[in-house]
Structure formats: structure tokens, C-alpha cells
C-alpha atoms as a PDB file:
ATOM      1  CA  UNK A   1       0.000   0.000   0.000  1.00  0.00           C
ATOM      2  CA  UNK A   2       1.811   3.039  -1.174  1.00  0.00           C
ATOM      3  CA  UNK A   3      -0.829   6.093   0.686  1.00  0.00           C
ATOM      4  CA  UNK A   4      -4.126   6.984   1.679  1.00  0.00           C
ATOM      5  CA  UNK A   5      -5.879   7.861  -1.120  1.00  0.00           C
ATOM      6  CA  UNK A   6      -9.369   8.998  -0.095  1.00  0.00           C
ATOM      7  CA  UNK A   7     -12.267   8.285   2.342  1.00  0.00           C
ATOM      8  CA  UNK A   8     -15.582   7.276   1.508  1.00  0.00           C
ATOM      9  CA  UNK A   9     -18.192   8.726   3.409  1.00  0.00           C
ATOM     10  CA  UNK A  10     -21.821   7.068   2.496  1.00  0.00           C
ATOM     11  CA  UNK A  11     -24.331  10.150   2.108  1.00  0.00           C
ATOM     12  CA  UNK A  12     -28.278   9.893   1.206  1.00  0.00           C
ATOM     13  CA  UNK A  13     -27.540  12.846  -1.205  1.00  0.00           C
ATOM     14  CA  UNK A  14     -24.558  14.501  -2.699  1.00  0.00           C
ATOM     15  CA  UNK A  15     -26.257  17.934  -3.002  1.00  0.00           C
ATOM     16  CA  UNK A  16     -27.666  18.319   0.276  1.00  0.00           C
ATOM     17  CA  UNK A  17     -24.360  17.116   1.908  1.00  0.00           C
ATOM     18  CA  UNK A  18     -21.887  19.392  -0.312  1.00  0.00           C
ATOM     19  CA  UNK A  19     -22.604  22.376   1.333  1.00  0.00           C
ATOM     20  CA  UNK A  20     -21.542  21.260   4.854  1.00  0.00           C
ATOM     21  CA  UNK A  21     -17.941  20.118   3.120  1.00  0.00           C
ATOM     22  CA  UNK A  22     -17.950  23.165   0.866  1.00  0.00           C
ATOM     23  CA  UNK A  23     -19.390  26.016   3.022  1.00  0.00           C
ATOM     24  CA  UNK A  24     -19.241  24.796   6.684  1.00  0.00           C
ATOM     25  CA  UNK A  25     -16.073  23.342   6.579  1.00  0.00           C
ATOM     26  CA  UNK A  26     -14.221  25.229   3.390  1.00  0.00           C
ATOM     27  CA  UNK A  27     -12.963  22.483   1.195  1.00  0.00           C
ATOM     28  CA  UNK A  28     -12.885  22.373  -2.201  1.00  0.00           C
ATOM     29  CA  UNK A  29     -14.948  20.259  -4.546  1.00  0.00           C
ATOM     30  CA  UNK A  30     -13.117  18.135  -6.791  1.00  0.00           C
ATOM     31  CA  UNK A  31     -15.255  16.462  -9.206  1.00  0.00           C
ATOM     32  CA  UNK A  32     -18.409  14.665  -9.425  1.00  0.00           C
ATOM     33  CA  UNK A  33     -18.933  11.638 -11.862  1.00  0.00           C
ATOM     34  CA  UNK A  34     -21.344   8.549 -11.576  1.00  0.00           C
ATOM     35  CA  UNK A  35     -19.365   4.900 -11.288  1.00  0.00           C
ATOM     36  CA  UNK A  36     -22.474   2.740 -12.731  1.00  0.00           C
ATOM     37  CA  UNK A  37     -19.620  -0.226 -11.531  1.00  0.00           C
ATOM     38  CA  UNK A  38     -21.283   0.394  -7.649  1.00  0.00           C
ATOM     39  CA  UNK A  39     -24.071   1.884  -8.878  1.00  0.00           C
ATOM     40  CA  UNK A  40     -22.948   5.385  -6.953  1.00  0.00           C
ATOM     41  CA  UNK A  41     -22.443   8.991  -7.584  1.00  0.00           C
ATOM     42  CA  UNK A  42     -19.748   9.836  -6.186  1.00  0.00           C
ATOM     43  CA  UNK A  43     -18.154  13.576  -5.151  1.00  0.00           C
ATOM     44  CA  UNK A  44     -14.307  14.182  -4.516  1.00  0.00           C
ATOM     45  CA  UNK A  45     -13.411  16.393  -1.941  1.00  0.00           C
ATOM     46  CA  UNK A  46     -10.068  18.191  -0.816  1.00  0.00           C
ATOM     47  CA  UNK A  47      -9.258  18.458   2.297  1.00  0.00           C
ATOM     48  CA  UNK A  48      -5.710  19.140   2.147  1.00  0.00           C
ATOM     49  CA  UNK A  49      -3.530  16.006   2.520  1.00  0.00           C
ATOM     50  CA  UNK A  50      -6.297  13.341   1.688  1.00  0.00           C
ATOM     51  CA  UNK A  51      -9.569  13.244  -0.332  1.00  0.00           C
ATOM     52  CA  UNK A  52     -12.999  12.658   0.738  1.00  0.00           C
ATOM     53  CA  UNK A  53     -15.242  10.417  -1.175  1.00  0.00           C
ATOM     54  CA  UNK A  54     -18.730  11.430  -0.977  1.00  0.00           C
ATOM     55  CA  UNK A  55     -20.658   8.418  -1.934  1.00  0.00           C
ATOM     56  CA  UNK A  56     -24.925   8.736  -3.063  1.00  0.00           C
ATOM     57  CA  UNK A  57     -26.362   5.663  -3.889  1.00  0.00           C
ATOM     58  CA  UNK A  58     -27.973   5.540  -7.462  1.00  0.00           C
ATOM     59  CA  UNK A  59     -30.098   2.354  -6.641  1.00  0.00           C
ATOM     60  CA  UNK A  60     -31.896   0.840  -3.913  1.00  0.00           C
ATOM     61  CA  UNK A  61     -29.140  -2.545  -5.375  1.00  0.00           C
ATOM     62  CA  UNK A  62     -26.092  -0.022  -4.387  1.00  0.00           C
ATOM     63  CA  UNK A  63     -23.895  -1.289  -1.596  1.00  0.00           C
ATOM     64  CA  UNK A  64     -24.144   2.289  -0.530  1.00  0.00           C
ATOM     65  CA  UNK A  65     -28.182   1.911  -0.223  1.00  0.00           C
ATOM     66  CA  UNK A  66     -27.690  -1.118   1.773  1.00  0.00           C
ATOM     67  CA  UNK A  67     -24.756   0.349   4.131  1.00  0.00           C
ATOM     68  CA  UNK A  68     -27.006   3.662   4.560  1.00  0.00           C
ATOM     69  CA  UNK A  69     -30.147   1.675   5.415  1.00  0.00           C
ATOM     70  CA  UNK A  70     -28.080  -0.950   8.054  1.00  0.00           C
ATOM     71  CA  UNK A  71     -26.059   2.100   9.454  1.00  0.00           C
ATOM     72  CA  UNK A  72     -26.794   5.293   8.646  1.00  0.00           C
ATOM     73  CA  UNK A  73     -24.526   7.941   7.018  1.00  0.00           C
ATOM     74  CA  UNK A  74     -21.190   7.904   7.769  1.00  0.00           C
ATOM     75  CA  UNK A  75     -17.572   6.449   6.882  1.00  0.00           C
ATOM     76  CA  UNK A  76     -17.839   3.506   4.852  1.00  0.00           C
ATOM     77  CA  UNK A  77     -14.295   2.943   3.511  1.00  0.00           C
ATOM     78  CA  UNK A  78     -10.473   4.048   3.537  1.00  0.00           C
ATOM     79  CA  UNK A  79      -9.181   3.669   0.306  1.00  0.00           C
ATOM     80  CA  UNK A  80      -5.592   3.031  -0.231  1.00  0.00           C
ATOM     81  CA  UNK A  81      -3.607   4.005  -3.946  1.00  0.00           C
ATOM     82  CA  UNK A  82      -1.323   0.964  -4.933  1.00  0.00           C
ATOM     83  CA  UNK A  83       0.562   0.038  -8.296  1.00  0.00           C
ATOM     84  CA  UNK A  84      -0.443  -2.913 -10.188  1.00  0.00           C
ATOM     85  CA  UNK A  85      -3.602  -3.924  -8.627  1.00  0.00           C
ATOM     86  CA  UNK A  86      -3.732  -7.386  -9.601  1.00  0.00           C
ATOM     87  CA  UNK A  87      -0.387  -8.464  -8.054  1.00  0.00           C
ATOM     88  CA  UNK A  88      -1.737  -6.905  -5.227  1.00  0.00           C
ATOM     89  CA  UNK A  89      -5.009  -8.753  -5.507  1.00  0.00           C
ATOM     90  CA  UNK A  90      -3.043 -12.212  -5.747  1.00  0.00           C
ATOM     91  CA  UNK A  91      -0.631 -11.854  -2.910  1.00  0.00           C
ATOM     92  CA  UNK A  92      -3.671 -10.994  -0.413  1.00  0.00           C
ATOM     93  CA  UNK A  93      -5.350 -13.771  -1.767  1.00  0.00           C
ATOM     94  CA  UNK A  94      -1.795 -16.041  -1.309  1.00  0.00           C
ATOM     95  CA  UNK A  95      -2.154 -14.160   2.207  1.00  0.00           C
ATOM     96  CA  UNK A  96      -5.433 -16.059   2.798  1.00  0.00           C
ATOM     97  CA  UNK A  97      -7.481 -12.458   3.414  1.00  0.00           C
ATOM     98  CA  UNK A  98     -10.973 -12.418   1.785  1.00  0.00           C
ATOM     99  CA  UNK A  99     -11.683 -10.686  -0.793  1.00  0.00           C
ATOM    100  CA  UNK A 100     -14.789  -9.169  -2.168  1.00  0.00           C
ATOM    101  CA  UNK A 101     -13.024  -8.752  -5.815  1.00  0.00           C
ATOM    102  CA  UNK A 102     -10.591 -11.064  -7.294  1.00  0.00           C
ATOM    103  CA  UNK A 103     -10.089  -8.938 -10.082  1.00  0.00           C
ATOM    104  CA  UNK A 104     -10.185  -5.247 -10.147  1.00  0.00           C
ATOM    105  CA  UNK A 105     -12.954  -3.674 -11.533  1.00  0.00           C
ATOM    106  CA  UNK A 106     -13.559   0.032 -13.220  1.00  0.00           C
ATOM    107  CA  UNK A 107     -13.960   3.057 -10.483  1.00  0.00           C
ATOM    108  CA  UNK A 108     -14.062   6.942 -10.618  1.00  0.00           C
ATOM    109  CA  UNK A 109     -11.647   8.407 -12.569  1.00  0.00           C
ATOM    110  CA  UNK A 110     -10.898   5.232 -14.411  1.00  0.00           C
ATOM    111  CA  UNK A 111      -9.019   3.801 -12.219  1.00  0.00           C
ATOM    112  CA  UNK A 112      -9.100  -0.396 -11.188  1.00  0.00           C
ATOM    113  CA  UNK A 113     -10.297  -0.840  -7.686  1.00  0.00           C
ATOM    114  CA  UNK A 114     -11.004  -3.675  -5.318  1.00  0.00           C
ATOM    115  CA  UNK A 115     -12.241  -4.429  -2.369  1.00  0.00           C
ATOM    116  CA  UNK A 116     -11.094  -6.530   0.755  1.00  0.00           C
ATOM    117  CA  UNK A 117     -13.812  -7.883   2.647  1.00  0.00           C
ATOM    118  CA  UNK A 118     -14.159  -5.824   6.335  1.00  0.00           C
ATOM    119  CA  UNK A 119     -13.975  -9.558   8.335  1.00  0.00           C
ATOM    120  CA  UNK A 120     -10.493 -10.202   7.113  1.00  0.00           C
ATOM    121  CA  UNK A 121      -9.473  -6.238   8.267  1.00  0.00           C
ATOM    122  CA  UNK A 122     -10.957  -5.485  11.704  1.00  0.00           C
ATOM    123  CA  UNK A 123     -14.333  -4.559  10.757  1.00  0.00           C
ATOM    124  CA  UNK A 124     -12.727  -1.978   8.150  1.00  0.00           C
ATOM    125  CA  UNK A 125     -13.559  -2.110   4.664  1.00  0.00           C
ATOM    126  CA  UNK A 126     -10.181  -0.832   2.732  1.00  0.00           C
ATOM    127  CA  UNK A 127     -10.682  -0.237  -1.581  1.00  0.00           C
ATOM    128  CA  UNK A 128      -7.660  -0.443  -3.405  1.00  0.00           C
ATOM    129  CA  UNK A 129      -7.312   1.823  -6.264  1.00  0.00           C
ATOM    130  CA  UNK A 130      -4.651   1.356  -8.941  1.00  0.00           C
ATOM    131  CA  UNK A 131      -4.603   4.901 -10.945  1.00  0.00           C
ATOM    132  CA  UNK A 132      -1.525   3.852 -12.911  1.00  0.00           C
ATOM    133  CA  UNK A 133      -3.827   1.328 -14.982  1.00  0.00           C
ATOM    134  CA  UNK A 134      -6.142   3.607 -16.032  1.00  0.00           C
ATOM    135  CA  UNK A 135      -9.701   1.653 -17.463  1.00  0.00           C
ATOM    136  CA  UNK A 136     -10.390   3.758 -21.013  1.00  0.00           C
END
């Protein structure tokens, strides 16, 4: 794992929560794109030395809608930026941690993420997200 690259932070909807990261608190929005992938919309953040993730469900089949309904808004994942995904993928799996991909899948930006499942990490769900691999 090379850095933190963002936080995820679930959110019923992206335009009534901007204003508390963009107003309240001063940070600067990023970008907004949907990833059909997870069936989210999702809204980038800065806030200084890592991004936040604002995540709005599209569907009531998003993980999102399921995590907001079970727990509410609130953190749902730290996301950390590696290099070549897939070797990644294989030596956790060699590791015997559970996965919930095998394979990297497209995510915002075009990048390849993947997840590992929150029972082999503490109760944390951690997304890894390989920018140098870029999905066109």
C-alpha cells in the first residue's frame, strides 16, 4: 500500500451534503462523476492532505443503499492508492485475506479498484485503487 488515497463517506444525497464540506467546513470540490460499476455517484473532496469520497447511492441494489439503510450515514471505507492492482489482488489472496473482488474492476476516474472484505481487516472495509492502470 503506497498512501491513503481517499475516504468514503456514504451520504443519502450529494447535493444536500456538499454544502456542509464546501461552506461549513471550506474544502474544495473536486469532481463529481457517476461509477455505474457500484451503482454510486460519487463527489471528490479536498481536504488538504487526503480526499474525501462522498458516496450517493444511485439504486436501492447499491452497496451504498444497503450500508445507509443498516447504518446510517457515515464512513464507509479508507481507500488506499497501490501500483499494479492485480499483483496486489493475488498476494492478499496467497495471504489467505478475503476478498470481495478477485479482479479489479472500473472506479471513478478510471481507475481499477477492489475491495477486501471488512472480516479479514478489523471490521474496516479498505478499496484499493490502482490509478496507474487507467480503465479507457
Amino acid at each position: 500500500m503506497e498512501k491513503v488515497d481517499h475516504i468514503g463517506i456514504a451520504v443519502r444525497n450529494i447535493e444536500d451534503s456538499l454544502p456542509y464540506y464546501t461552506e461549513t467546513l471550506g474544502l474544495k470540490l473536486l469532481h463529481i462523476e457517476d461509477v455505474q460499476s457500484e451503482q454510486v455517484r460519487v463527489a471528490f473532496v479536498d481536504s488538504g492532505n487526503v480526499t474525501l469520497e462522498l458516496l450517493e447511492p444511485l439504486s436501492e441494489t447499491s452497496a451504498i443503499h444497503t450500508f445507509i439503510e443498516k447504518k446510517g450515514e457515515g464512513i464507509h471505507h479508507v481507500a488506499f492508492g497501490v501500483s499494479n492492482i492485480q499483483e496486489r489482488l493475488n498476494e492478499l489472496k496467497e495471504k489467505g485475506i478475503r476478498l470481495i473482488q478477485e479482479t479489479p474492476k472500473a472506479g471513478a476516474h478510471g481507475a481499477q479498484v477492489a475491495f477486501i472484505h471488512p472480516k479479514a481487516s478489523g471490521g474496516v472495509l479498505y478499496e484499493l485503487v490502482d490509478k496507474t492502470g487507467r480503465v479507457k
